[in-house]
C-alpha atoms as a PDB file:
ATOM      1  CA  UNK A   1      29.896  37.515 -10.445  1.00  0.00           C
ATOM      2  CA  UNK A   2      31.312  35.307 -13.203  1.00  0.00           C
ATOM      3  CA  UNK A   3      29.662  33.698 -15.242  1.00  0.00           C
ATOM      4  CA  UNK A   4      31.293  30.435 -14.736  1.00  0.00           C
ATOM      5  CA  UNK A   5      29.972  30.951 -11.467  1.00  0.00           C
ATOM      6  CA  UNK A   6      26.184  31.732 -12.834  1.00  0.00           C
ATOM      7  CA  UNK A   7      26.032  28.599 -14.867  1.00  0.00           C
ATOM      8  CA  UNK A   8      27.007  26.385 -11.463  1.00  0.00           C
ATOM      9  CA  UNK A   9      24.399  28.317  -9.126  1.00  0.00           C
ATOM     10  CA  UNK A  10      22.010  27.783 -12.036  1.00  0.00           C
ATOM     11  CA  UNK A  11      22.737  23.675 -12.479  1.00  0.00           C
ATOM     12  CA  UNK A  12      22.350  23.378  -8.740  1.00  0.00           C
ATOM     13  CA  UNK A  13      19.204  24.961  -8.791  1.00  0.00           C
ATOM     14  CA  UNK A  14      17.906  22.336 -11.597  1.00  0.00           C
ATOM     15  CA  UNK A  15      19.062  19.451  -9.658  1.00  0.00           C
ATOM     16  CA  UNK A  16      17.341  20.561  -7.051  1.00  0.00           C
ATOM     17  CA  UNK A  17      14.545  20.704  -8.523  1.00  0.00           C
ATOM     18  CA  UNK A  18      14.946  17.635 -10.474  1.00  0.00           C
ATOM     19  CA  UNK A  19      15.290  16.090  -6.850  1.00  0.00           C
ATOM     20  CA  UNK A  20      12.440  16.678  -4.965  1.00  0.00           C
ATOM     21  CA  UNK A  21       9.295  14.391  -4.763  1.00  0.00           C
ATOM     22  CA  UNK A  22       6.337  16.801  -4.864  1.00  0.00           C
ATOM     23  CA  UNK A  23       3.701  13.691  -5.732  1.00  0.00           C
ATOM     24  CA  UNK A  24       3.555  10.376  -4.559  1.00  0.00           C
ATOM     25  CA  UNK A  25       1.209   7.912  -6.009  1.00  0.00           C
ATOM     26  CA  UNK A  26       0.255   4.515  -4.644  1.00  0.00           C
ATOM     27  CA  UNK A  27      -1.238   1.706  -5.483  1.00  0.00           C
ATOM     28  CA  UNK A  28      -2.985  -0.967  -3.655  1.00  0.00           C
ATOM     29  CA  UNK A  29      -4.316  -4.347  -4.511  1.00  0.00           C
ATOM     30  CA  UNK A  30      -5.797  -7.234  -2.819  1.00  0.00           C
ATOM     31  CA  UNK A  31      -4.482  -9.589  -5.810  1.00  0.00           C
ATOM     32  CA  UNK A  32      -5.562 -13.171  -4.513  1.00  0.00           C
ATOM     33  CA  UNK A  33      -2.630 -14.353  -4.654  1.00  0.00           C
ATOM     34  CA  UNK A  34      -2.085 -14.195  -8.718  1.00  0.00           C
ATOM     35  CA  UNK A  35      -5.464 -15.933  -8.835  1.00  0.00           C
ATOM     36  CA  UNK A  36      -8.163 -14.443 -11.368  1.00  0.00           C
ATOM     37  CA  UNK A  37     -12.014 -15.369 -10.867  1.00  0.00           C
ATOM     38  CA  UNK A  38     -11.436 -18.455 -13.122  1.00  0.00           C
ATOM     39  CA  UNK A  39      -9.021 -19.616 -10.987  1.00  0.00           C
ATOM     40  CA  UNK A  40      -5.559 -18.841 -13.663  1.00  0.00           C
ATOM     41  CA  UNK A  41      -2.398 -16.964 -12.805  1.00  0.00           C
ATOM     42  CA  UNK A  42      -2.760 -13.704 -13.268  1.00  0.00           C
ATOM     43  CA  UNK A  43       0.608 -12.047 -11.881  1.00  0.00           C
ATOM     44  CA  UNK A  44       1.847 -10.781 -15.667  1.00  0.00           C
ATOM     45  CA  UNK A  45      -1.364  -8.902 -16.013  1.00  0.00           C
ATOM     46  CA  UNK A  46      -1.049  -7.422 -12.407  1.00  0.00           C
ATOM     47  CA  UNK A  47       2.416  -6.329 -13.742  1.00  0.00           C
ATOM     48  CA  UNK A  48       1.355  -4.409 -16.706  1.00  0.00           C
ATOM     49  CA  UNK A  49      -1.025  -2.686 -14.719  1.00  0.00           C
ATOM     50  CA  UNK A  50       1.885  -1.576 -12.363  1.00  0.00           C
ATOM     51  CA  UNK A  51       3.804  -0.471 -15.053  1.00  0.00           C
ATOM     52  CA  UNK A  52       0.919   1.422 -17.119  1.00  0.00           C
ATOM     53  CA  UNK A  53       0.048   3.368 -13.964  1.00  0.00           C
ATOM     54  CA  UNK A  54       3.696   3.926 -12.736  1.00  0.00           C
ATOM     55  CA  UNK A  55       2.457   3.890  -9.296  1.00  0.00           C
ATOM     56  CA  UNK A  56       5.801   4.832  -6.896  1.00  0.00           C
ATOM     57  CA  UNK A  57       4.522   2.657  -4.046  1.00  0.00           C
ATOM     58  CA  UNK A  58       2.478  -0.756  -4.551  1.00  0.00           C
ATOM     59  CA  UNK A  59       0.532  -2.508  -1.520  1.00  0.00           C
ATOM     60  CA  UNK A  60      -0.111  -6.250  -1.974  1.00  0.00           C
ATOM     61  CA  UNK A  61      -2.913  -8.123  -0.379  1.00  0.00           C
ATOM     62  CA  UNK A  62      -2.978 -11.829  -0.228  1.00  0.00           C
ATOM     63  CA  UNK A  63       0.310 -12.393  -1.958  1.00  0.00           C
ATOM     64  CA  UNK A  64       2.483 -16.164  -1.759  1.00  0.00           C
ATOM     65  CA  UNK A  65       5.554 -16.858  -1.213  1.00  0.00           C
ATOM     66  CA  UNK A  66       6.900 -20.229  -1.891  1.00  0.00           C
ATOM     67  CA  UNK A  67       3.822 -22.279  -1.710  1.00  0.00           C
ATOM     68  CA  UNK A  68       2.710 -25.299  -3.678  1.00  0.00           C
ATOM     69  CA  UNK A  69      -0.427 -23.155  -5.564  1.00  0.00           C
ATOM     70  CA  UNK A  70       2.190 -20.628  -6.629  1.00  0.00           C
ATOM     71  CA  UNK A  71       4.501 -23.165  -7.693  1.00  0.00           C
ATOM     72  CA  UNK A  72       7.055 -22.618  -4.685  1.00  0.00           C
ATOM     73  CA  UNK A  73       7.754 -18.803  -6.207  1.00  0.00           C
ATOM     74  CA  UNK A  74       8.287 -15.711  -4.413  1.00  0.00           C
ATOM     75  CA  UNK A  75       5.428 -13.373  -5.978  1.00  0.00           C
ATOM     76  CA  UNK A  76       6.298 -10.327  -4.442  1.00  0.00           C
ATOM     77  CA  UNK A  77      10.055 -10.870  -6.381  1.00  0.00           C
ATOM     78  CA  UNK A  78       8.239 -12.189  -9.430  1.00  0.00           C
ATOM     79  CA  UNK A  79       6.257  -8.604  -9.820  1.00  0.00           C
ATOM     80  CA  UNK A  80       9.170  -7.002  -8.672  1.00  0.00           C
ATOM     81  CA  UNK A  81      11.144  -8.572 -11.614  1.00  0.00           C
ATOM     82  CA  UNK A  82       8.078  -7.336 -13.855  1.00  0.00           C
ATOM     83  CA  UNK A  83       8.091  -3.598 -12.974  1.00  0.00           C
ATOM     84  CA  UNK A  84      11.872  -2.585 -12.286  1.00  0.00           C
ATOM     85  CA  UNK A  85      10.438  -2.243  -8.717  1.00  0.00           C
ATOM     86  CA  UNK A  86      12.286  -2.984  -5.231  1.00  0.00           C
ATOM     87  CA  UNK A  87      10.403  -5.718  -3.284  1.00  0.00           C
ATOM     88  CA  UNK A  88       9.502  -6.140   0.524  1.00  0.00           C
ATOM     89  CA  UNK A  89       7.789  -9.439   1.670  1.00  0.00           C
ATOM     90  CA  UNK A  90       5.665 -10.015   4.950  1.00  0.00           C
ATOM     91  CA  UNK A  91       4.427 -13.700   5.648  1.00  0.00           C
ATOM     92  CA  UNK A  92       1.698 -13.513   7.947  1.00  0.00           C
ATOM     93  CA  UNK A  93       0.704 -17.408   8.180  1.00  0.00           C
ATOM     94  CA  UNK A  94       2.440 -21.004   6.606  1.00  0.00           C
ATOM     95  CA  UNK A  95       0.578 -21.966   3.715  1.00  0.00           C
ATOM     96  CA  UNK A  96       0.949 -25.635   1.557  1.00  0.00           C
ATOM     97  CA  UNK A  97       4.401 -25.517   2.310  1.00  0.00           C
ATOM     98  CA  UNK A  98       5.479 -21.810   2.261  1.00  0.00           C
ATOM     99  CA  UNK A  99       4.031 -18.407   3.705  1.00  0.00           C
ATOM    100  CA  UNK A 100       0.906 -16.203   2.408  1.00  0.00           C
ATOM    101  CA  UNK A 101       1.150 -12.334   3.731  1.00  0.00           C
ATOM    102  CA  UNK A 102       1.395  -9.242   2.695  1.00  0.00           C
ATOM    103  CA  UNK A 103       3.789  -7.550  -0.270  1.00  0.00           C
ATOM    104  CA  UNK A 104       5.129  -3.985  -0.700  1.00  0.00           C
ATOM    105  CA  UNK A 105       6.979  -2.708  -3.962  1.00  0.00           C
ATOM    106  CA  UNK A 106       8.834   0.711  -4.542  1.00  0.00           C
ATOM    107  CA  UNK A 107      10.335   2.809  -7.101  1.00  0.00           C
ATOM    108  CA  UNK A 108      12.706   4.662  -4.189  1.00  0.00           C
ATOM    109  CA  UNK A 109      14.753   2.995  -1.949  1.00  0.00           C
ATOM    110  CA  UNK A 110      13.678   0.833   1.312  1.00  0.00           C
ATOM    111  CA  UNK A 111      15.768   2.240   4.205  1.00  0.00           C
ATOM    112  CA  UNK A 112      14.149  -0.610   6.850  1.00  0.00           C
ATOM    113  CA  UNK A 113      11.318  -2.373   7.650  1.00  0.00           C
ATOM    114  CA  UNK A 114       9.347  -4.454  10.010  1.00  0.00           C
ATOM    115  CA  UNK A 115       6.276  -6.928  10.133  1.00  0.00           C
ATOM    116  CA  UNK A 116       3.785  -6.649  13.427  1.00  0.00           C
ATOM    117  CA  UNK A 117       2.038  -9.502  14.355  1.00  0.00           C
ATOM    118  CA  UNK A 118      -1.546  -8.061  14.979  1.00  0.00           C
ATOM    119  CA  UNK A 119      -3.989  -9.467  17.276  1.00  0.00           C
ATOM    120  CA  UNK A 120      -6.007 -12.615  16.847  1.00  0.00           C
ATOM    121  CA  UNK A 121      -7.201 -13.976  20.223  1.00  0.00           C
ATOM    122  CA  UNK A 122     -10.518 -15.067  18.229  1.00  0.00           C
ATOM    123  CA  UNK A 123      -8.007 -17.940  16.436  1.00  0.00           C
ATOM    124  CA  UNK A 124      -9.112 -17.303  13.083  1.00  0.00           C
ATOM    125  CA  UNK A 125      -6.062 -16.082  10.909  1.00  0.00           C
ATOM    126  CA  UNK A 126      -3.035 -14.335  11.667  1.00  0.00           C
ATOM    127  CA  UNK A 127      -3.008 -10.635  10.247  1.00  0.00           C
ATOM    128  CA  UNK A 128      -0.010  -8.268  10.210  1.00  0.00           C
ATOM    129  CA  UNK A 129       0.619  -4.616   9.809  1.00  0.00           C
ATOM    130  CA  UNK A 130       3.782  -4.643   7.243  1.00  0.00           C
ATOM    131  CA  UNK A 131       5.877  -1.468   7.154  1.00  0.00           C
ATOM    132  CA  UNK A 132       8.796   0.121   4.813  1.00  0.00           C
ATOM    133  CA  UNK A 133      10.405   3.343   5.475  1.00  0.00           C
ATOM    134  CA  UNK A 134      10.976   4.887   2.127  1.00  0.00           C
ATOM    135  CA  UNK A 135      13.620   7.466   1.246  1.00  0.00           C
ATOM    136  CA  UNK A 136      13.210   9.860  -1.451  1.00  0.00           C
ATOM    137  CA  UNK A 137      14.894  11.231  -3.757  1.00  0.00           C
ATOM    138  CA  UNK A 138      15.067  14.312  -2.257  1.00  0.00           C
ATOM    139  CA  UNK A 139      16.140  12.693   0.766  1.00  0.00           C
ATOM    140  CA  UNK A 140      12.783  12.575   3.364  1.00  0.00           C
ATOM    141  CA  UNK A 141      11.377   9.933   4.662  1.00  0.00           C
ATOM    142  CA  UNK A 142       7.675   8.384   4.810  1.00  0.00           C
ATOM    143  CA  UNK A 143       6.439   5.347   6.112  1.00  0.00           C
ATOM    144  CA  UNK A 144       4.376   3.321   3.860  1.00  0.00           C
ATOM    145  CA  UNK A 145       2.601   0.635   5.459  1.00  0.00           C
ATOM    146  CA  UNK A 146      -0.419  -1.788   4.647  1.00  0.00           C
ATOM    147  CA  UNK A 147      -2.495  -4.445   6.187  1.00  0.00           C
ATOM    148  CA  UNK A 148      -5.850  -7.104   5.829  1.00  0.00           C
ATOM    149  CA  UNK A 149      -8.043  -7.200   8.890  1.00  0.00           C
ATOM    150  CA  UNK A 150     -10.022 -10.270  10.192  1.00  0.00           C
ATOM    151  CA  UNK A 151     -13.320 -10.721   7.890  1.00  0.00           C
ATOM    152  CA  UNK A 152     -14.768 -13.100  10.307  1.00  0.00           C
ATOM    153  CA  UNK A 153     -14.551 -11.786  13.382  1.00  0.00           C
ATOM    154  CA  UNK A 154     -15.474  -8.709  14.654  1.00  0.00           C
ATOM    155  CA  UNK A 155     -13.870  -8.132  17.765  1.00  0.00           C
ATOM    156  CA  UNK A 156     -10.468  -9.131  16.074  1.00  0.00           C
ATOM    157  CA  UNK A 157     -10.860  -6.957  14.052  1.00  0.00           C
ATOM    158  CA  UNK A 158     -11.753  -3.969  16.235  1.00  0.00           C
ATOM    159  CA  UNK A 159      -8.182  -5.063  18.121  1.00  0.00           C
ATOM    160  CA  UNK A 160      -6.329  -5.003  14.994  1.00  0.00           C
ATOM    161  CA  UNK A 161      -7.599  -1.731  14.289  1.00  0.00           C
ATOM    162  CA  UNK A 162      -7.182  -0.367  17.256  1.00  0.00           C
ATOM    163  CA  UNK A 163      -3.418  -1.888  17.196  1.00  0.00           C
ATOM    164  CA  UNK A 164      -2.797  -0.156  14.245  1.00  0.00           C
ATOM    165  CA  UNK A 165      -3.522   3.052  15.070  1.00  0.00           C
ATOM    166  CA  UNK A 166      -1.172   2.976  18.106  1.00  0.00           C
ATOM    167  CA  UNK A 167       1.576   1.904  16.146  1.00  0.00           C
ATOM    168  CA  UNK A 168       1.438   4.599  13.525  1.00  0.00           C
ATOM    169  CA  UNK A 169       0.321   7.319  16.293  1.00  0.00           C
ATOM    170  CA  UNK A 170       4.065   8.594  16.719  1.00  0.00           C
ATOM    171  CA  UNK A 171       5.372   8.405  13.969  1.00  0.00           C
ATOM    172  CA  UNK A 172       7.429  11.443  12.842  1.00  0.00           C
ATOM    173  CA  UNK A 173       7.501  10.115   8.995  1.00  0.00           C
ATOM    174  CA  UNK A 174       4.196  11.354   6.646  1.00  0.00           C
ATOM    175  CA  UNK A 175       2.239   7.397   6.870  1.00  0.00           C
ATOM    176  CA  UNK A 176       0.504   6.350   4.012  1.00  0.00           C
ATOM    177  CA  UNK A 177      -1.747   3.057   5.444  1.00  0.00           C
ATOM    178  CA  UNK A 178      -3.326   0.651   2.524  1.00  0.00           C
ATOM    179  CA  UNK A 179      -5.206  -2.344   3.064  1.00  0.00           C
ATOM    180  CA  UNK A 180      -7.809  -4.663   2.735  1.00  0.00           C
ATOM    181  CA  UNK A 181      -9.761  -4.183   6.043  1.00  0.00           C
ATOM    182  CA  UNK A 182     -12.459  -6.436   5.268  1.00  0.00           C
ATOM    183  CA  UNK A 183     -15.040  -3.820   6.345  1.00  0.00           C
ATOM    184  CA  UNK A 184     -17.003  -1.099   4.605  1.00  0.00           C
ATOM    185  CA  UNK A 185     -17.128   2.603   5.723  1.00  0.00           C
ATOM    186  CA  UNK A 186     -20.019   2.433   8.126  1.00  0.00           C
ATOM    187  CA  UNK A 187     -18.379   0.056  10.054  1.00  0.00           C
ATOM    188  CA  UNK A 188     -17.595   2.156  13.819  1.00  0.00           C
ATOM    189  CA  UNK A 189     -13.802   0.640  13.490  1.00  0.00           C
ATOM    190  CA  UNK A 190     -13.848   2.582  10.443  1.00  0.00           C
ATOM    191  CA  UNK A 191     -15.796   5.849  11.835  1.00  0.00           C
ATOM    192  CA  UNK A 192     -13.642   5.750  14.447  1.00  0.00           C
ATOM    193  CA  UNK A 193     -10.134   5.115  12.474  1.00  0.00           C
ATOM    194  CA  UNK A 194     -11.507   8.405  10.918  1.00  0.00           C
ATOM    195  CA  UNK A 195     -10.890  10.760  13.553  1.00  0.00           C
ATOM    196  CA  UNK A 196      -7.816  10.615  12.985  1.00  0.00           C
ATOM    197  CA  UNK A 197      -7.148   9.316   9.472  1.00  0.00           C
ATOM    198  CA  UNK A 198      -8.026  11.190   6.163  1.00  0.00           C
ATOM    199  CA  UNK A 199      -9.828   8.077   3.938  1.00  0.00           C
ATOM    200  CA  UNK A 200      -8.756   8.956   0.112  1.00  0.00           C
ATOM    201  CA  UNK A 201     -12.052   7.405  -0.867  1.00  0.00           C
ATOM    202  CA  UNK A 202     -14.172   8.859   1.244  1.00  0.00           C
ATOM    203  CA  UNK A 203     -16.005  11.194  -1.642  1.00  0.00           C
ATOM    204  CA  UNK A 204     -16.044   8.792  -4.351  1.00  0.00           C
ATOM    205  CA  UNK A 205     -17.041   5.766  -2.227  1.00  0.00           C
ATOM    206  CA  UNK A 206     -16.543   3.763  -5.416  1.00  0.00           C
ATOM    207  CA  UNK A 207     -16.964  -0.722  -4.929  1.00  0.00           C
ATOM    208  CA  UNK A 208     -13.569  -2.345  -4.489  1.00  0.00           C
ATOM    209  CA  UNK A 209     -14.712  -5.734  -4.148  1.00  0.00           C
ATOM    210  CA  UNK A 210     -15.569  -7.265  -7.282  1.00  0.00           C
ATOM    211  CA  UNK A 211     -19.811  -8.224  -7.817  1.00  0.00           C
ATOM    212  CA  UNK A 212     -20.711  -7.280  -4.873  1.00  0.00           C
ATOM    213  CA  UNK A 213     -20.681  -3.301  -4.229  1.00  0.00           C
ATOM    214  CA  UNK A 214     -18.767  -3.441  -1.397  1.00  0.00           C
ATOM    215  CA  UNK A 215     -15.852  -1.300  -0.455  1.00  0.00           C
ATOM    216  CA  UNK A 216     -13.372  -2.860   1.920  1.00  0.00           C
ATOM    217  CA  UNK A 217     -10.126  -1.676   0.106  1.00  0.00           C
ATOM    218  CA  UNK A 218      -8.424   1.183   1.433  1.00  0.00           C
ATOM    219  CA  UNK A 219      -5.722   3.832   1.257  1.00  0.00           C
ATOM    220  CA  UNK A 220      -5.685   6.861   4.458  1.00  0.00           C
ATOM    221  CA  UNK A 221      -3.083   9.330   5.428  1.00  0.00           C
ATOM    222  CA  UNK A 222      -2.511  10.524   9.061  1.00  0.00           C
ATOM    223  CA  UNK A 223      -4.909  14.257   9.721  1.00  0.00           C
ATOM    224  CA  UNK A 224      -2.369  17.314   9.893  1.00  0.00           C
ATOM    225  CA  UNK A 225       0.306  15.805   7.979  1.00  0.00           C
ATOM    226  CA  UNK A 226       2.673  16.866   5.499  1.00  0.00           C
ATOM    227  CA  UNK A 227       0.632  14.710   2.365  1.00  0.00           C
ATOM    228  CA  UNK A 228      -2.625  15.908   0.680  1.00  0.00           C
ATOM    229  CA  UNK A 229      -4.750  14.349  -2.091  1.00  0.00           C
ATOM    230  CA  UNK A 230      -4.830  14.882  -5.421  1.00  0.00           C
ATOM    231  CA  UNK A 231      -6.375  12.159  -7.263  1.00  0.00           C
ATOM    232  CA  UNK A 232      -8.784   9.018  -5.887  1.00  0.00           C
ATOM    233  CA  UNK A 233      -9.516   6.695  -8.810  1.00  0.00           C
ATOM    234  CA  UNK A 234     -10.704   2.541  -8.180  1.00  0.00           C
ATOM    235  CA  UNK A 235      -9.442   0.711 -11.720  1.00  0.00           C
ATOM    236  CA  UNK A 236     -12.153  -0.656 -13.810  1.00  0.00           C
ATOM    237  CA  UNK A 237     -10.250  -4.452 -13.898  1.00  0.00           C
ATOM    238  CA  UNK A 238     -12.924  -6.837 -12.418  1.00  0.00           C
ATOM    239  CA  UNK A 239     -11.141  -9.767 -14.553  1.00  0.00           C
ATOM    240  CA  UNK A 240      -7.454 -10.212 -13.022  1.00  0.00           C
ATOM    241  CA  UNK A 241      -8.776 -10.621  -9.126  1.00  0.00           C
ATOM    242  CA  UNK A 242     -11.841 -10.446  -6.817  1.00  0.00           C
ATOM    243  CA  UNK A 243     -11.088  -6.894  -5.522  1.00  0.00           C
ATOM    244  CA  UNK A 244     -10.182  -4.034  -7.728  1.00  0.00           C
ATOM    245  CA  UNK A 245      -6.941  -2.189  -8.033  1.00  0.00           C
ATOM    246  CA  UNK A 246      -7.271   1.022  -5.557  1.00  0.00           C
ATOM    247  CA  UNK A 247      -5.080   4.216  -6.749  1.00  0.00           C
ATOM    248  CA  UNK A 248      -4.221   7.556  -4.815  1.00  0.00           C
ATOM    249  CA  UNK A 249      -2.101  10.468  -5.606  1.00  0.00           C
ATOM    250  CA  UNK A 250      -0.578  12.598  -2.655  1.00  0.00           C
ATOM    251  CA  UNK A 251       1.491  15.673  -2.960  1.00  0.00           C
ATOM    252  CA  UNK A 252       3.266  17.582   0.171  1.00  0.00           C
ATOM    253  CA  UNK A 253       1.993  20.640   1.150  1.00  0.00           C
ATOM    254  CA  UNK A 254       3.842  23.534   0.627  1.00  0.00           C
ATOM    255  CA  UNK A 255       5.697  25.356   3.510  1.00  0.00           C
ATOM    256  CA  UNK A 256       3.942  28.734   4.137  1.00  0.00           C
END
């Protein structure tokens, strides 16, 4: 074997390596929309704390886009303009002239995408269950998705759920579901949800809502699926919105 030969085998065994995603960590934040608790924009702070956690995936709860209180800007594309990050925008109801929804940043590319309308026959507000196929660098595929159920009504709620779960039940992509859902653990949408989902806070069942001990802010994985946790950490920020920042770590399981 020559050893022009070795020194090729050996660079295509770096790249390789160099290629493959073993972790993925995401973040996701209710951020009301840029609003901190004294009522100020708060979207360059929400930024640095993107880029000092160098999260791969962001989920964004109650984000605007194009309204009068956000001064007719896209907020998703501002924070994507922050972080170096590519941005995906959901509007789930018109708001004071534009739309308020749901955001979704990555560090890897977004292959597609789609926005459910959930159910609301309650008439309180429309939800949605955003989606974004990623693509790796080593060239698989997961399906990141996140969502904020009904906090009023119950039985909405339960349907949205419920709708959710369907929709993510065949996929052949690892899922990785954030959200706000506006409900703590004990809740038997949540109990149930559980069956089937592994909650990445389950053990530390640290407060995400600010003041008020509550956790309604989550991040699951599908049961039996290629993604396991590693880390589960809630940021200590109670200053730049009224839920805190929630932060997970998955890696893929190794073939046996």
């Amino acid at each position: 074997m020559s050893r022009r030969f070795i020194i090729l085998a050996l660079s295509l065994c770096i790249t390789t390596v160099t290629l493959a995603q073993t972790t993925i960590t995401v973040l996701s934040y209710n951020i009301n929309h840029g609003a901190n608790p004294k009522g100020r924009n708060n979207l360059i702070r929400i930024g640095q704390l993107i880029r000092q956690y160098k999260p791969d995936l962001v989920a964004i709860q109650e984000v605007d886009s194009a309204t009068r209180r956000s001064f007719h800007r896209n907020q998703v594309q501002q924070l994507a303009n922050l972080v170096s990050m590519t941005p995906l925008f959901g509007g789930a109801l018109p708001f004071q002239g534009g739309w308020h929804g749901l955001g979704i940043l990555s560090r890897f590319p977004i292959i597609a995408s789609d926005k459910l309308l959930l159910p609301n026959p309650d008439s309180t507000v429309q939800r949605i269950l955003l989606q974004a196929y990623i693509e790796l660098p080593d060239g698989r595929t997961i399906r990141f998705c996140t969502t904020q159920l009904d906090p009023k009504s119950p039985f909405n709620r339960g349907l949205q759920m419920a709708t959710v779960k369907k929709t993510l039940a065949p996929s052949i992509q690892p899922v990785i579901l954030t959200g706000d859902f506006n409900t703590d653990p004990y809740d038997p949408i949540v109990v149930k949800m559980k069956e089937e989902w592994d909650d990445a806070g389950e053990d530390a069942q640290l407060p995400t809502l600010v003041g008020t001990g509550a956790r309604i802010d989550y991040v699951a994985t599908k049961k039996e699926q290629e993604l396991e946790l590693v880390r589960y950490r809630v940021l200590n920020e109670p200053n730049t919105s009224d839920h805190l920042p929630v932060l997970a770590t998955y890696r893929f399981k190794k073939v046996k």
